[in-house]
Protein backbone atom coordinates (compact mmCIF):
# COMPACT_ATOMS: atom_id res chain seq x y z
CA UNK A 1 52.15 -55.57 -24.93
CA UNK A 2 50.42 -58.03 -27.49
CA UNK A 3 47.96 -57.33 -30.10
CA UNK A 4 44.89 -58.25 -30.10
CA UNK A 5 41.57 -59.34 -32.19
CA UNK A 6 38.55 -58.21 -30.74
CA UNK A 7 35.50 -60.84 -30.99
CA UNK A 8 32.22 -60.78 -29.60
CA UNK A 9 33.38 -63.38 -27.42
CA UNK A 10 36.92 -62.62 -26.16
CA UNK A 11 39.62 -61.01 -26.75
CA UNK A 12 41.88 -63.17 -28.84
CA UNK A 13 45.80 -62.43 -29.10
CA UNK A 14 47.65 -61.63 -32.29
CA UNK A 15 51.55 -63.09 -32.14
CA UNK A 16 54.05 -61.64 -33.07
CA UNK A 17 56.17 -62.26 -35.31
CA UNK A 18 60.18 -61.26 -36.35
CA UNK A 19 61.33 -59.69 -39.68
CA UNK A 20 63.61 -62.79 -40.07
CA UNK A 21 60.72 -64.97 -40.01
CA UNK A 22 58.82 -62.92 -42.52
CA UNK A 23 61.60 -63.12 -45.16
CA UNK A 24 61.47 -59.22 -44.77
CA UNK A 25 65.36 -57.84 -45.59
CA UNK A 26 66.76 -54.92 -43.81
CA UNK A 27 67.83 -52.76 -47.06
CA UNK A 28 65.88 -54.14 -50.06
CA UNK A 29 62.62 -54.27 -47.34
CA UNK A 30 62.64 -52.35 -44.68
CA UNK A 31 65.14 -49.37 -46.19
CA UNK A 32 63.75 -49.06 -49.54
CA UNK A 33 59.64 -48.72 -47.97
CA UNK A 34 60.64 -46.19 -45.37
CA UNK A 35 62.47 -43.87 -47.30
CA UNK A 36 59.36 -43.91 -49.29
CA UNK A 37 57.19 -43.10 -46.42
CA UNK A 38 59.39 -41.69 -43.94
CA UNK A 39 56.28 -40.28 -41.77
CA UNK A 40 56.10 -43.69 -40.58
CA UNK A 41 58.71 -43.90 -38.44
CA UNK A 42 59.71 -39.54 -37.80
CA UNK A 43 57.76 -36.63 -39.35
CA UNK A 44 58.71 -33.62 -41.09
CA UNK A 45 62.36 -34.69 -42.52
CA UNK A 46 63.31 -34.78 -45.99
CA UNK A 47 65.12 -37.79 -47.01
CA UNK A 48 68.53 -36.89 -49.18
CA UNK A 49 70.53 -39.60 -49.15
CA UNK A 50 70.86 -43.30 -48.87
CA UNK A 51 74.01 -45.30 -47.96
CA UNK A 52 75.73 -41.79 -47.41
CA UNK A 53 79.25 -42.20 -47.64
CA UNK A 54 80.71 -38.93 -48.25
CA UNK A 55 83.39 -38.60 -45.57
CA UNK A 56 86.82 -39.00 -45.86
CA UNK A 57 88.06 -42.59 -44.85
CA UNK A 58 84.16 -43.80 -44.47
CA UNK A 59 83.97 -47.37 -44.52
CA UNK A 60 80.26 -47.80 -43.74
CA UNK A 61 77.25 -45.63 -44.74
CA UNK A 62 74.61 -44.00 -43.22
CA UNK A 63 71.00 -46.37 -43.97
CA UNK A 64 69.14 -42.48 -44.47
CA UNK A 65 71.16 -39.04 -44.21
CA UNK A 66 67.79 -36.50 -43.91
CA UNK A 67 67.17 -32.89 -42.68
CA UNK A 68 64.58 -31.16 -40.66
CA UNK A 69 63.49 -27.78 -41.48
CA UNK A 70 64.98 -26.28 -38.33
CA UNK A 71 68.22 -27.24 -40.79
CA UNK A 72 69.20 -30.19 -38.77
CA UNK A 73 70.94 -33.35 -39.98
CA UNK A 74 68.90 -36.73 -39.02
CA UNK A 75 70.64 -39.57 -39.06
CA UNK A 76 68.49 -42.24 -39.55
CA UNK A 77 69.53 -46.58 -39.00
CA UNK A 78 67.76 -49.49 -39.27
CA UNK A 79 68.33 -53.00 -37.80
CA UNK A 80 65.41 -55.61 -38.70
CA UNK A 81 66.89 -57.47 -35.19
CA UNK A 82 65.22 -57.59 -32.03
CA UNK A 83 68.16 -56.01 -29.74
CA UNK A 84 68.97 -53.53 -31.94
CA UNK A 85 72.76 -54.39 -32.23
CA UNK A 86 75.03 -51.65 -31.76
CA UNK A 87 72.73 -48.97 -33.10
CA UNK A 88 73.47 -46.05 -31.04
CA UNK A 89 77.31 -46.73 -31.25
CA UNK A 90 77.21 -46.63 -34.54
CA UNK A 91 74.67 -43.10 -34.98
CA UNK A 92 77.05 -41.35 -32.64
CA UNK A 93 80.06 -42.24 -34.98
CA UNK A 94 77.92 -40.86 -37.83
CA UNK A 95 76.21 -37.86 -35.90
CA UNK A 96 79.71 -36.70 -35.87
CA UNK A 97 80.92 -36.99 -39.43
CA UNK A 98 78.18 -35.24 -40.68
CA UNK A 99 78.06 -32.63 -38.23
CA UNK A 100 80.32 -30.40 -40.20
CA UNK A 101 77.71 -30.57 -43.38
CA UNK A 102 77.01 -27.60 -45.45
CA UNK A 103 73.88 -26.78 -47.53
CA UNK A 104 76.30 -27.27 -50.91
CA UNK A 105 77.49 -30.66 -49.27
CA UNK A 106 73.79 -31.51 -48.60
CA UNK A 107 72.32 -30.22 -52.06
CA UNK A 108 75.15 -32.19 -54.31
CA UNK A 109 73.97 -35.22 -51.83
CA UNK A 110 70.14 -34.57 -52.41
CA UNK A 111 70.78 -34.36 -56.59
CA UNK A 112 72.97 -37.98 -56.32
CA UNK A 113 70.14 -39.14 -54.16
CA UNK A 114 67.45 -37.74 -56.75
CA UNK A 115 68.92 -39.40 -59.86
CA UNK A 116 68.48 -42.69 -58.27
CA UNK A 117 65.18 -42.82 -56.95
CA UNK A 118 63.09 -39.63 -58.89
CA UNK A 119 65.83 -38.87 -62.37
CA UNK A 120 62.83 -36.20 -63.48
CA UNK A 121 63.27 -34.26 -60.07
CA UNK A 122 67.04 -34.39 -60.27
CA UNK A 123 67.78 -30.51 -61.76
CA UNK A 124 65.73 -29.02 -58.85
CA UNK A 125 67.48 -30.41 -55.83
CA UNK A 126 68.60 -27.37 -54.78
CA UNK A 127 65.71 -25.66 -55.20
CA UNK A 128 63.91 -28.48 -53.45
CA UNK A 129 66.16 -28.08 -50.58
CA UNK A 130 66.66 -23.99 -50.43
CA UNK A 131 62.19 -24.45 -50.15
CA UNK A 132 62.36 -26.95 -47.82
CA UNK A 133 64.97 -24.58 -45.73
CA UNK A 134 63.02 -21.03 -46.46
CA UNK A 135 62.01 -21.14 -42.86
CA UNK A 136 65.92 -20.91 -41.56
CA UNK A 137 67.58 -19.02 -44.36
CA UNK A 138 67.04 -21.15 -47.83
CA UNK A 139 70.11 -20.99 -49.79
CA UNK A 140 71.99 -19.14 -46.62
CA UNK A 141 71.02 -22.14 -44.45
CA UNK A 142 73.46 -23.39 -42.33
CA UNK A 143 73.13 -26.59 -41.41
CA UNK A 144 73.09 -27.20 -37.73
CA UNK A 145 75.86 -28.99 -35.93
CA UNK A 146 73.44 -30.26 -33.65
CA UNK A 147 72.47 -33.64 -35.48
CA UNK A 148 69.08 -36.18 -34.90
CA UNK A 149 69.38 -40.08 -34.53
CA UNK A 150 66.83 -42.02 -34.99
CA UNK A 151 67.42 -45.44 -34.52
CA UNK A 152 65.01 -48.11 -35.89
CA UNK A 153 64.59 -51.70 -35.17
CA UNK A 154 62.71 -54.87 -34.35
CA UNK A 155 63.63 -54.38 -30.46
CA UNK A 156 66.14 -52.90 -28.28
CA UNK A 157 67.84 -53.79 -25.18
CA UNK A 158 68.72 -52.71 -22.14
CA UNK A 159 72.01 -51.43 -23.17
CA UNK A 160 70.72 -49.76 -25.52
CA UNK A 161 67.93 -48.18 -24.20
CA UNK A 162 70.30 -47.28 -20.98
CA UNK A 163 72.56 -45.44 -23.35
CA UNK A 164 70.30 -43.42 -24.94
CA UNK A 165 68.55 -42.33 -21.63
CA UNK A 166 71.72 -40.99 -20.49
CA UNK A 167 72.74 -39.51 -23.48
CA UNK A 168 69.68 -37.96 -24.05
CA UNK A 169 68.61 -36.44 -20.06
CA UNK A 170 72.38 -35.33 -19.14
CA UNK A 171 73.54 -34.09 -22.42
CA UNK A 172 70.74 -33.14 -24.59
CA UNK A 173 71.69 -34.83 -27.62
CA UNK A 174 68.27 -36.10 -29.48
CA UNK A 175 67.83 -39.71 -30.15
CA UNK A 176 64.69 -41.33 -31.07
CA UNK A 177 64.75 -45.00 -30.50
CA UNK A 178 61.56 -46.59 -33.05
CA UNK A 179 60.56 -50.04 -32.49
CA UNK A 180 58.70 -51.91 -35.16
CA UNK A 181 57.26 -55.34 -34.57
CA UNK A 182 55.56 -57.48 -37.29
CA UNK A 183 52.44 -59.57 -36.85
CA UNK A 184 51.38 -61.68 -39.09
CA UNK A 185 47.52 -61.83 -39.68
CA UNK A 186 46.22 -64.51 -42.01
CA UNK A 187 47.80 -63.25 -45.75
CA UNK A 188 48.61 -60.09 -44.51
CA UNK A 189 51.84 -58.60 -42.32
CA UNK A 190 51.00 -55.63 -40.03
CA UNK A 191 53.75 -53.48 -38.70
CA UNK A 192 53.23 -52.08 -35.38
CA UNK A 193 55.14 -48.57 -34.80
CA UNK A 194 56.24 -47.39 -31.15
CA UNK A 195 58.09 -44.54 -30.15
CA UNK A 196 59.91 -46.22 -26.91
CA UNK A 197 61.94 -43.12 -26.37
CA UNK A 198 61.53 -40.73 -25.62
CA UNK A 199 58.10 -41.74 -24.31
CA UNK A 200 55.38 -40.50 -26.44
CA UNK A 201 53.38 -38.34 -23.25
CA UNK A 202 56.91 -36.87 -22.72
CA UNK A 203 57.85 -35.85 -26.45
CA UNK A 204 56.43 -32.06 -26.68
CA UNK A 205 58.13 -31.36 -23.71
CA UNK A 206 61.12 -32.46 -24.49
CA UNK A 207 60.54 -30.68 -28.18
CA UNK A 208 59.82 -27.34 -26.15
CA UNK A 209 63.21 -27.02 -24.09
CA UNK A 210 65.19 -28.47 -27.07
CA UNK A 211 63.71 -25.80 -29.18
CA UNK A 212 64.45 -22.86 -26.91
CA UNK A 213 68.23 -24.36 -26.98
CA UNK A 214 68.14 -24.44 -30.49
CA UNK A 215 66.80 -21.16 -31.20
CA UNK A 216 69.64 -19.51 -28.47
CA UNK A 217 72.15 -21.26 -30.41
CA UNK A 218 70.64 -20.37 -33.74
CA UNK A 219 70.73 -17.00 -32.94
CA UNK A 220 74.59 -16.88 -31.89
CA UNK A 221 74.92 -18.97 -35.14
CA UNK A 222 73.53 -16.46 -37.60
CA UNK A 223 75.70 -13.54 -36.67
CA UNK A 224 78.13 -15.01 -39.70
CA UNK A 225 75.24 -15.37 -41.85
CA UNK A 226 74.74 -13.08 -45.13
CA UNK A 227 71.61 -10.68 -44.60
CA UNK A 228 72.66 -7.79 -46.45
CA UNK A 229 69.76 -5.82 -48.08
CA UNK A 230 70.06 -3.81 -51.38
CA UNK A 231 68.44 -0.72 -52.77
CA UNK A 232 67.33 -0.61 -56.26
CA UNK A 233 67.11 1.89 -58.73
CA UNK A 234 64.80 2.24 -61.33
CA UNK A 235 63.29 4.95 -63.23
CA UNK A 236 60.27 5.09 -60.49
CA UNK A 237 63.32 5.81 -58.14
CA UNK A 238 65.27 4.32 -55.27
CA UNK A 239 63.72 1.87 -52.72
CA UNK A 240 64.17 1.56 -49.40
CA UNK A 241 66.77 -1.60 -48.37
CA UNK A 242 65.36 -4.76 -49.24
CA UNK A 243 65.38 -7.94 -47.98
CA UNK A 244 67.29 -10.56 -51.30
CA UNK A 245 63.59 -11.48 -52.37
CA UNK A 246 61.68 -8.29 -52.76
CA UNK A 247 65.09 -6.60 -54.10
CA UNK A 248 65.27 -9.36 -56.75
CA UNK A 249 61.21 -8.72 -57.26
CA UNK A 250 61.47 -4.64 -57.60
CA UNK A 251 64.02 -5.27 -60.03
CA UNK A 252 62.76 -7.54 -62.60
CA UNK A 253 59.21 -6.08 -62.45
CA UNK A 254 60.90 -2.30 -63.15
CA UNK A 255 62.73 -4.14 -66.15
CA UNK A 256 59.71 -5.31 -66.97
CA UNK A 257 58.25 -2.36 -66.85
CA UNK A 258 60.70 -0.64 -68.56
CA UNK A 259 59.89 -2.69 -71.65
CA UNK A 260 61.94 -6.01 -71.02
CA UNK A 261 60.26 -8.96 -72.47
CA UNK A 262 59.92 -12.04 -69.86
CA UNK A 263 62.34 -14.41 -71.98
CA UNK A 264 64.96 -11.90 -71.63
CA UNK A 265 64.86 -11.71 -68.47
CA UNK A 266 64.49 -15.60 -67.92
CA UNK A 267 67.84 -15.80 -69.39
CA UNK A 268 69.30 -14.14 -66.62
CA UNK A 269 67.71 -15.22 -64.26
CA UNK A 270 67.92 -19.31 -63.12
CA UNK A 271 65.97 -21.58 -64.88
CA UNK A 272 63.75 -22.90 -61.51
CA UNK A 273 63.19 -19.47 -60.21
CA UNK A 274 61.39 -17.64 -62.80
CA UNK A 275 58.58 -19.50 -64.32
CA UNK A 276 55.78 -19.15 -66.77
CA UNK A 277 52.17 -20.57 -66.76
CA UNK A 278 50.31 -19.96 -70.61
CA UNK A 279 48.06 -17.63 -70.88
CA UNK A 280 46.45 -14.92 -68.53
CA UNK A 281 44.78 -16.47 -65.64
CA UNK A 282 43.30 -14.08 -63.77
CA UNK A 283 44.21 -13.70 -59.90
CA UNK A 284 41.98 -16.24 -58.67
CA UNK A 285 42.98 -18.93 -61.43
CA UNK A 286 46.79 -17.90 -61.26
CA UNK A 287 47.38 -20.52 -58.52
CA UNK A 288 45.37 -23.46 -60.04
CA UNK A 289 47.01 -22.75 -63.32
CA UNK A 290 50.73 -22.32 -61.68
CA UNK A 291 50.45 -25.84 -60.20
CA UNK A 292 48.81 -27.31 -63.07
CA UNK A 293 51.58 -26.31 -65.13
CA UNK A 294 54.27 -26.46 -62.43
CA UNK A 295 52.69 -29.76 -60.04
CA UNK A 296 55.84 -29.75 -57.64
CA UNK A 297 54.60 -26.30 -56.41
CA UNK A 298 51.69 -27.99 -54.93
CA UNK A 299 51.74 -26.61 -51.22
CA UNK A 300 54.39 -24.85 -51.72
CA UNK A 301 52.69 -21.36 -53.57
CA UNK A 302 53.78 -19.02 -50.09
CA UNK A 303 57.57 -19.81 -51.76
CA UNK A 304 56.81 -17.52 -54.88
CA UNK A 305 55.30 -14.24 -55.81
CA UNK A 306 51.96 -15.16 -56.99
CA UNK A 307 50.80 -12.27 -55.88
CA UNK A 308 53.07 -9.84 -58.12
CA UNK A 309 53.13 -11.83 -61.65
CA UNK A 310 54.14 -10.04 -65.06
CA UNK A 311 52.18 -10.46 -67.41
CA UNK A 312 52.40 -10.89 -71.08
CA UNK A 313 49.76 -10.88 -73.87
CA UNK A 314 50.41 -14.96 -73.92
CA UNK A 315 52.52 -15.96 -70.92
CA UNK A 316 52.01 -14.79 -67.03
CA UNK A 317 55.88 -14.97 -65.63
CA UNK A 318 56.14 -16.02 -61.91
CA UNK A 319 59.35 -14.90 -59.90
CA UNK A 320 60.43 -17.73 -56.70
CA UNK A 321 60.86 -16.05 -52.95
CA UNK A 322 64.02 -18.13 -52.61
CA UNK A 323 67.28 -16.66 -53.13
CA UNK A 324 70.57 -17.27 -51.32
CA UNK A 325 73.96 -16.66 -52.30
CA UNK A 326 73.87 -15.97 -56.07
CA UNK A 327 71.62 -13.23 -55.40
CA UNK A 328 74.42 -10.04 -56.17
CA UNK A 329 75.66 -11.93 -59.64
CA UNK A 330 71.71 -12.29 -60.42
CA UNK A 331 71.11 -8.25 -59.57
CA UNK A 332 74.84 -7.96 -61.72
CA UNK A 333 73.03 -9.68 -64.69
CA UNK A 334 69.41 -8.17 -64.31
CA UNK A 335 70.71 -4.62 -64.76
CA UNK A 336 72.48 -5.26 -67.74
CA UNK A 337 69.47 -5.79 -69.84
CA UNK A 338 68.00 -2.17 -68.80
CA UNK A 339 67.01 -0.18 -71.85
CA UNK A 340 69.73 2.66 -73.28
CA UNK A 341 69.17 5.65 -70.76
CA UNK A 342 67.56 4.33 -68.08
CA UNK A 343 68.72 4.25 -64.70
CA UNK A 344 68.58 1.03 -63.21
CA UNK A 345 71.46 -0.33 -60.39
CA UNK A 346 71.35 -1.77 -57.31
CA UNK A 347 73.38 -0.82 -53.96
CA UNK A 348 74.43 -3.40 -50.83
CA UNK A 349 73.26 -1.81 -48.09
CA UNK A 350 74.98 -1.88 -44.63
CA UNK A 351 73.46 -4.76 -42.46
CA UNK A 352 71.07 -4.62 -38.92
């Protein structure tokens, strides 16, 4: 369908034009803006690698390795043609090698990724991804097996378009097939974005039954997971089991308590999870002045305890929600700063 420029007159077409044309290069064009801007093209996936190539005997490399927060891997190539090439050959071959992805694989990925493209945000990739991952486990995440493609091009044929049809209807795998088409319009280049499968009108639908699979599987899945809760002693008492977070929580906040300074604690505790702001904001200015000081936890304030913050006659401490397997050695650490004669301990509790 062409574009067109409305006049008071008549309707007046825009043509089209191709990326060739336009001078416009696959990687150092089309690659290097999207990855930028990934909403563009598919929404809601972090971007954590380019030219991913860590699989034994890889010869080529994945345009944009990303992950959804349902924990899925999306596999994400780009052709500037107008037939696409042999996109979905090529995704498939990839879907597959990084099917067997875990978090660890994916966070070392994310922190190469970050020193190319962001240095400064390099020492939190695994914090960044644990957040990005709170809503299926954090740290404990495991990746799905069930990977996303999304191919992107100028066009795609019939082959192509065939193929992913079939793959998609009789064996629920879910590819996304993005077309983009240039126009040029005086100085300027547009870029038109279409979602040609599957069809826009049928995409929640297809999102629904796709999610109930995924959440059946996830649930099988998670049986292996690590959900132990822990009960902590302090001299108020012993807690009930706790989930990681809020046994983490009762126990630096009874050390605290107890007579623990903050920086003693922040030395056993990781450097990204246990933050201070200066000061002492009161509750209503705590999250202005946590983001001011701390600007990557813009939007992302549910992920730590703002609500429970020790305070200090110049510092208020803030403790993260995200914790994942180093949460036992943290607990280890935490009660070896409790004052001579006080009780404090912690106790793995059996699980369900």
């Amino acid at each position: 369908m062409p574009l067109f420029e409305l006049t008071a007159e008549k309707l007046e077409a825009v043509p089209s034009s191709t990326f060739a044309a336009e001078q416009v290069l696959e990687r150092a064009d089309l690659q290097r803006l999207l990855r930028a801007q990934i909403n563009a093209v598919v929404e809601d996936v972090l971007i954590v690698s380019e030219e991913f190539a860590e699989f034994a005997g890889a010869r080529r490399r994945i345009d944009l390795l990303g992950v959804d927060r349902d924990g899925k891997p999306v596999v994400i190539e780009l052709k500037r043609t107008t037939d696409g090439g042999h996109l979905e050959l090529q995704a498939l071959r990839y879907a597959a090698m990084v099917s067997a992805l875990t978090f660890d694989d994916v966070s070392e990925a994310f922190e190469r990724y970050l020193l190319q493209v962001d240095p400064e945000a390099a020492d939190g990739a695994r914090h960044q991804l644990a957040s990005w991952l709170d809503d299926v486990g954090g740290e404990d995440a495991v990746l799905s097996r069930e990977v996303r493609l999304v191919l992107v091009s100028g066009g795609f044929d019939r082959e192509i378009t065939t193929t992913v049809l079939w793959l998609n209807e009789v064996y629920g795998l879910d590819i996304q097939c993005i077309r983009l088409t240039p126009y040029k319009v005086g100085e300027r280049l547009l870029l038109d974005v279409q979602q040609v499968i599957p069809l826009p009108e049928a995409t929640d639908l297809t999102i629904q039954l796709r999610r109930r699979e995924s959440h059946a599987r996830a649930a099988r899945e998670s049986e292996g997971r690590d959900w132990t809760p822990y009960a902590i002693t302090t001299p108020a008492g012993t807690t009930e089991p706790l989930r990681k977070r809020q046994a983490v929580l009762a126990l630096v906040t009874g050390l605290h308590v107890a007579g623990v300074p903050a920086s003693r604690l922040a030395e056993a505790l990781p450097k990204t999870r246990f933050v201070s702001v200066p000061g002492t904001p009161d509750a209503d200015d705590l999250p202005d002045a946590f983001v001011a000081a701390h600007p990557k936890a813009k939007g992302n304030l549910h992920r730590w305890f703002v609500d429970a913050p020790l305070r200090e006659p110049d510092r208020t401490w803030l403790l993260t929600k995200m914790w994942g397997r180093n949460t036992e050695p943290v607990l280890a650490k935490l009660v070896e700063l409790a004052p001579e004669g006080m009780a404090f301990g912690y106790e793995a509790q059996p699980q369900g």
